[in-house]
C-alpha atoms as a PDB file:
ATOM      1  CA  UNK A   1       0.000   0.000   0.000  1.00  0.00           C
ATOM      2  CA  UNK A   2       1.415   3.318  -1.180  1.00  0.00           C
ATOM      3  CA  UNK A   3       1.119   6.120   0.749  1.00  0.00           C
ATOM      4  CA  UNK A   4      -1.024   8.859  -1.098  1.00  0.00           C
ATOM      5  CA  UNK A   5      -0.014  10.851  -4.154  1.00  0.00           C
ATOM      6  CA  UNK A   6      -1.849  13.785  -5.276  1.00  0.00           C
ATOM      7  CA  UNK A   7      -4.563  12.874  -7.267  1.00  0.00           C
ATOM      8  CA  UNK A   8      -5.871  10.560  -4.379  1.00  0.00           C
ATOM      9  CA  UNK A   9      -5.217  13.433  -1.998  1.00  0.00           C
ATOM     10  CA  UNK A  10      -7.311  15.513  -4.049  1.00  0.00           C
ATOM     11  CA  UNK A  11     -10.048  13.091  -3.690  1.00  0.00           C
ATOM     12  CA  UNK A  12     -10.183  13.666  -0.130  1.00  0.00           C
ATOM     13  CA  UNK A  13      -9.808  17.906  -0.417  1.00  0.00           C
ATOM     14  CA  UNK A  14     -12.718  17.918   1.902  1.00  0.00           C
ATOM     15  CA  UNK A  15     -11.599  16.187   4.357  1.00  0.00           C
ATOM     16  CA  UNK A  16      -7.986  17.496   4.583  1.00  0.00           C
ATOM     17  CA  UNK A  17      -9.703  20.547   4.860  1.00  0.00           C
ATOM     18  CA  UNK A  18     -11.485  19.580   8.180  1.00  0.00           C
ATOM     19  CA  UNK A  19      -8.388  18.215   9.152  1.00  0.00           C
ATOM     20  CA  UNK A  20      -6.577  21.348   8.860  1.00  0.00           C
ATOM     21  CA  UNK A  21      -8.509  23.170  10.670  1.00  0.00           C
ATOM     22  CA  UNK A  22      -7.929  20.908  14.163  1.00  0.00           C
ATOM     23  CA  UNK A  23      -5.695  22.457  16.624  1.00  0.00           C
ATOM     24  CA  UNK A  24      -2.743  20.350  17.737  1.00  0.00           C
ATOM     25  CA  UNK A  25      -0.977  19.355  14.997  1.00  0.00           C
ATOM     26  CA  UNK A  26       0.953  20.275  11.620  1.00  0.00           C
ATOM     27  CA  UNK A  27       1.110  19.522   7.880  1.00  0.00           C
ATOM     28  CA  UNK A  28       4.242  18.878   7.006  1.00  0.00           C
ATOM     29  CA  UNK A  29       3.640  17.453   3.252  1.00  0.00           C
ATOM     30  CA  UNK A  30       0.196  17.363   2.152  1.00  0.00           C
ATOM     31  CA  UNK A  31      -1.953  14.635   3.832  1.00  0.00           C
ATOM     32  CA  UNK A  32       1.097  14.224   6.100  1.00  0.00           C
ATOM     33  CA  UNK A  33       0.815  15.609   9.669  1.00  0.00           C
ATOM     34  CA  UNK A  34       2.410  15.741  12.364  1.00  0.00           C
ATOM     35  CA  UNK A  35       2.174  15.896  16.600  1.00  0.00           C
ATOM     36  CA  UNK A  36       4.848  17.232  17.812  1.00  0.00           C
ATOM     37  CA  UNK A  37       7.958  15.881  16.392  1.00  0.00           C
ATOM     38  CA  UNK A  38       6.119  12.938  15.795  1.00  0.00           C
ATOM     39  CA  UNK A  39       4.009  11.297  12.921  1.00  0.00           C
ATOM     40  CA  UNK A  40       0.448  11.475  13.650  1.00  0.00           C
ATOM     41  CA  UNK A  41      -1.858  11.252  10.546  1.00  0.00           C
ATOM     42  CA  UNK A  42      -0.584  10.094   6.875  1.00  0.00           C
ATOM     43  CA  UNK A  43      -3.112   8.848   3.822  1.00  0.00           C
ATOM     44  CA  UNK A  44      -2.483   5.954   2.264  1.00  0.00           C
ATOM     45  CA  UNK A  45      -3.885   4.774  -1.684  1.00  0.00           C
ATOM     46  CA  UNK A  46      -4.819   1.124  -2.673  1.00  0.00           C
ATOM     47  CA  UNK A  47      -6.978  -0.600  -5.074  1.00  0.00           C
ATOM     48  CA  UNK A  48      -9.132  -1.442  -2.267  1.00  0.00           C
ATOM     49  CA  UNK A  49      -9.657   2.454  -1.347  1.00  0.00           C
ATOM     50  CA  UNK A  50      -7.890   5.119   0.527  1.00  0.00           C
ATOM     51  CA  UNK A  51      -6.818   4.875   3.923  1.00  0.00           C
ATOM     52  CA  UNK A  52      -5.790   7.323   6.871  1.00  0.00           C
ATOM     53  CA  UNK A  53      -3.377   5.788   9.003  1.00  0.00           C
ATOM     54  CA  UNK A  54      -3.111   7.622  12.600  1.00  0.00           C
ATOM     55  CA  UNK A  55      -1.489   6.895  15.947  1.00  0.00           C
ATOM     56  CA  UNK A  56      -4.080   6.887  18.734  1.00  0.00           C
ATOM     57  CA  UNK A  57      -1.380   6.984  21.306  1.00  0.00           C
ATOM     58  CA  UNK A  58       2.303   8.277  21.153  1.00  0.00           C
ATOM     59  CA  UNK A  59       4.352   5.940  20.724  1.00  0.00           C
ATOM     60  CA  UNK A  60       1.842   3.408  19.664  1.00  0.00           C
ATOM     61  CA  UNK A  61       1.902   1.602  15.922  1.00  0.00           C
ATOM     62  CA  UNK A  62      -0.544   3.364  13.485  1.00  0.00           C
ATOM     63  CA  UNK A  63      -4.485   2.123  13.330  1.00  0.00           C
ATOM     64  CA  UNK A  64      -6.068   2.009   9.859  1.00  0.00           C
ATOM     65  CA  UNK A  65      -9.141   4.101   8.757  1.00  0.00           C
ATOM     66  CA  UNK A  66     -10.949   3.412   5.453  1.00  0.00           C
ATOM     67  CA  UNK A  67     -11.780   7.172   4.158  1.00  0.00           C
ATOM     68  CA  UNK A  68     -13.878   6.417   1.504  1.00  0.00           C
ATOM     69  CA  UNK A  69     -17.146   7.698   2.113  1.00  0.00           C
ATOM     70  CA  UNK A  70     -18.555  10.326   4.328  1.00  0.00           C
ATOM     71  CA  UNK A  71     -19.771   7.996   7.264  1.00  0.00           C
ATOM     72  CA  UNK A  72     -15.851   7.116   7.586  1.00  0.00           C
ATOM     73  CA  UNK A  73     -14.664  10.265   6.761  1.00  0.00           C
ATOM     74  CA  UNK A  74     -16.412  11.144   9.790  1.00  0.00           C
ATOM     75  CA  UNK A  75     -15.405   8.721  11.854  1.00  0.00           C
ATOM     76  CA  UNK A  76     -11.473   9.855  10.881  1.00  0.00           C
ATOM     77  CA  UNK A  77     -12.529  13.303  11.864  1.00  0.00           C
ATOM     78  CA  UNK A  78     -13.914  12.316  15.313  1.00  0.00           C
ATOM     79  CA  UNK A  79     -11.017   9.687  15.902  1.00  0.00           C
ATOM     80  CA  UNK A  80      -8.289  12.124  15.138  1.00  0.00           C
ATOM     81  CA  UNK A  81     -10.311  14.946  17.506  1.00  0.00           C
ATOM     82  CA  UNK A  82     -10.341  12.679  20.189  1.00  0.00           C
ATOM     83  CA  UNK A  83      -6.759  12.049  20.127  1.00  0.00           C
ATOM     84  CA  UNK A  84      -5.518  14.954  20.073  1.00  0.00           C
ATOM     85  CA  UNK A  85      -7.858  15.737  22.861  1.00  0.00           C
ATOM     86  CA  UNK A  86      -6.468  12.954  24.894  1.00  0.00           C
ATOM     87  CA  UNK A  87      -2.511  13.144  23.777  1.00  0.00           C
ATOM     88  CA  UNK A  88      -2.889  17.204  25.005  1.00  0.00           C
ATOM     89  CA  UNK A  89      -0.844  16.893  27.907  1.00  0.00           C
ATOM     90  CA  UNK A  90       3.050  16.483  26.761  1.00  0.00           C
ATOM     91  CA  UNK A  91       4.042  12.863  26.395  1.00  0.00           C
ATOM     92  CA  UNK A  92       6.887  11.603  29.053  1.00  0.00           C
ATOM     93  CA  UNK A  93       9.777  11.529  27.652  1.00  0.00           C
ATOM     94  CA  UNK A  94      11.618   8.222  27.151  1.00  0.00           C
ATOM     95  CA  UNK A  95      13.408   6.539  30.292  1.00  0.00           C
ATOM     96  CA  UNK A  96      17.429   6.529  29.094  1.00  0.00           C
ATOM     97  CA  UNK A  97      19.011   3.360  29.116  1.00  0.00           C
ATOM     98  CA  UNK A  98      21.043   4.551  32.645  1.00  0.00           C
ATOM     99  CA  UNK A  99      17.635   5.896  33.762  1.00  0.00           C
ATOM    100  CA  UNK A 100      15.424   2.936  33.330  1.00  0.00           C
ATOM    101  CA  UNK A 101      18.763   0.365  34.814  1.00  0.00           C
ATOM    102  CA  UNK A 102      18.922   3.110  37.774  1.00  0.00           C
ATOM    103  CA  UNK A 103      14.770   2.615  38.406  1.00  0.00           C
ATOM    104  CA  UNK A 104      15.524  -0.977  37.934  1.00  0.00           C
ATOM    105  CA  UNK A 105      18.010  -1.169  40.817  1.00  0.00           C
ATOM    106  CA  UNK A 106      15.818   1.180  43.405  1.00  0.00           C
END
């Protein structure tokens, strides 16, 4: 699965539109935004559809959205709301490898 070229991302101008207009995160590339330093929300093409890939939780692998009609364009919309609703206090930073043997030995 590729991720999105422009012709599919024009497909979904609507949408990206919405999304752009959500506090809490940046478009890097179009379709391609990001939370923080960190990937958040990328679109993916396929012959079975397009796709929004985002991460629910920092740090977390990606979950897969179909985005192919308006109920799950919606649903994309209200998924990606709520997480950066939930991710809006700053993530803990990673333990260091002397940090986490330090904890360890406590």
């Amino acid at each position: 699965m590729r991720h999105a070229r422009a012709p599919a991302l024009a497909q979904l101008a609507a949408l990206l539109g919405q999304l752009r207009t959500l506090p809490g995160m940046a478009e890097r590339r179009p379709g391609v935004f990001y939370r923080r330093s960190q990937p958040f929300l990328h679109f993916h093409e396929d012959p079975a559809g397009l796709f929004a890939d985002l991460r629910l939780v920092a740090g977390e692998d990606f979950a897969r959205f179909a985005v192919d009609c308006s109920a799950q364009k919606a649903a994309l919309v209200a998924a990606v709301s709520a997480a950066l609703t939930a991710g809006s206090a700053a993530p803990a930073a990673p333990a260091t490898s002397a940090a986490a043997g330090a904890r360890a030995r406590a």
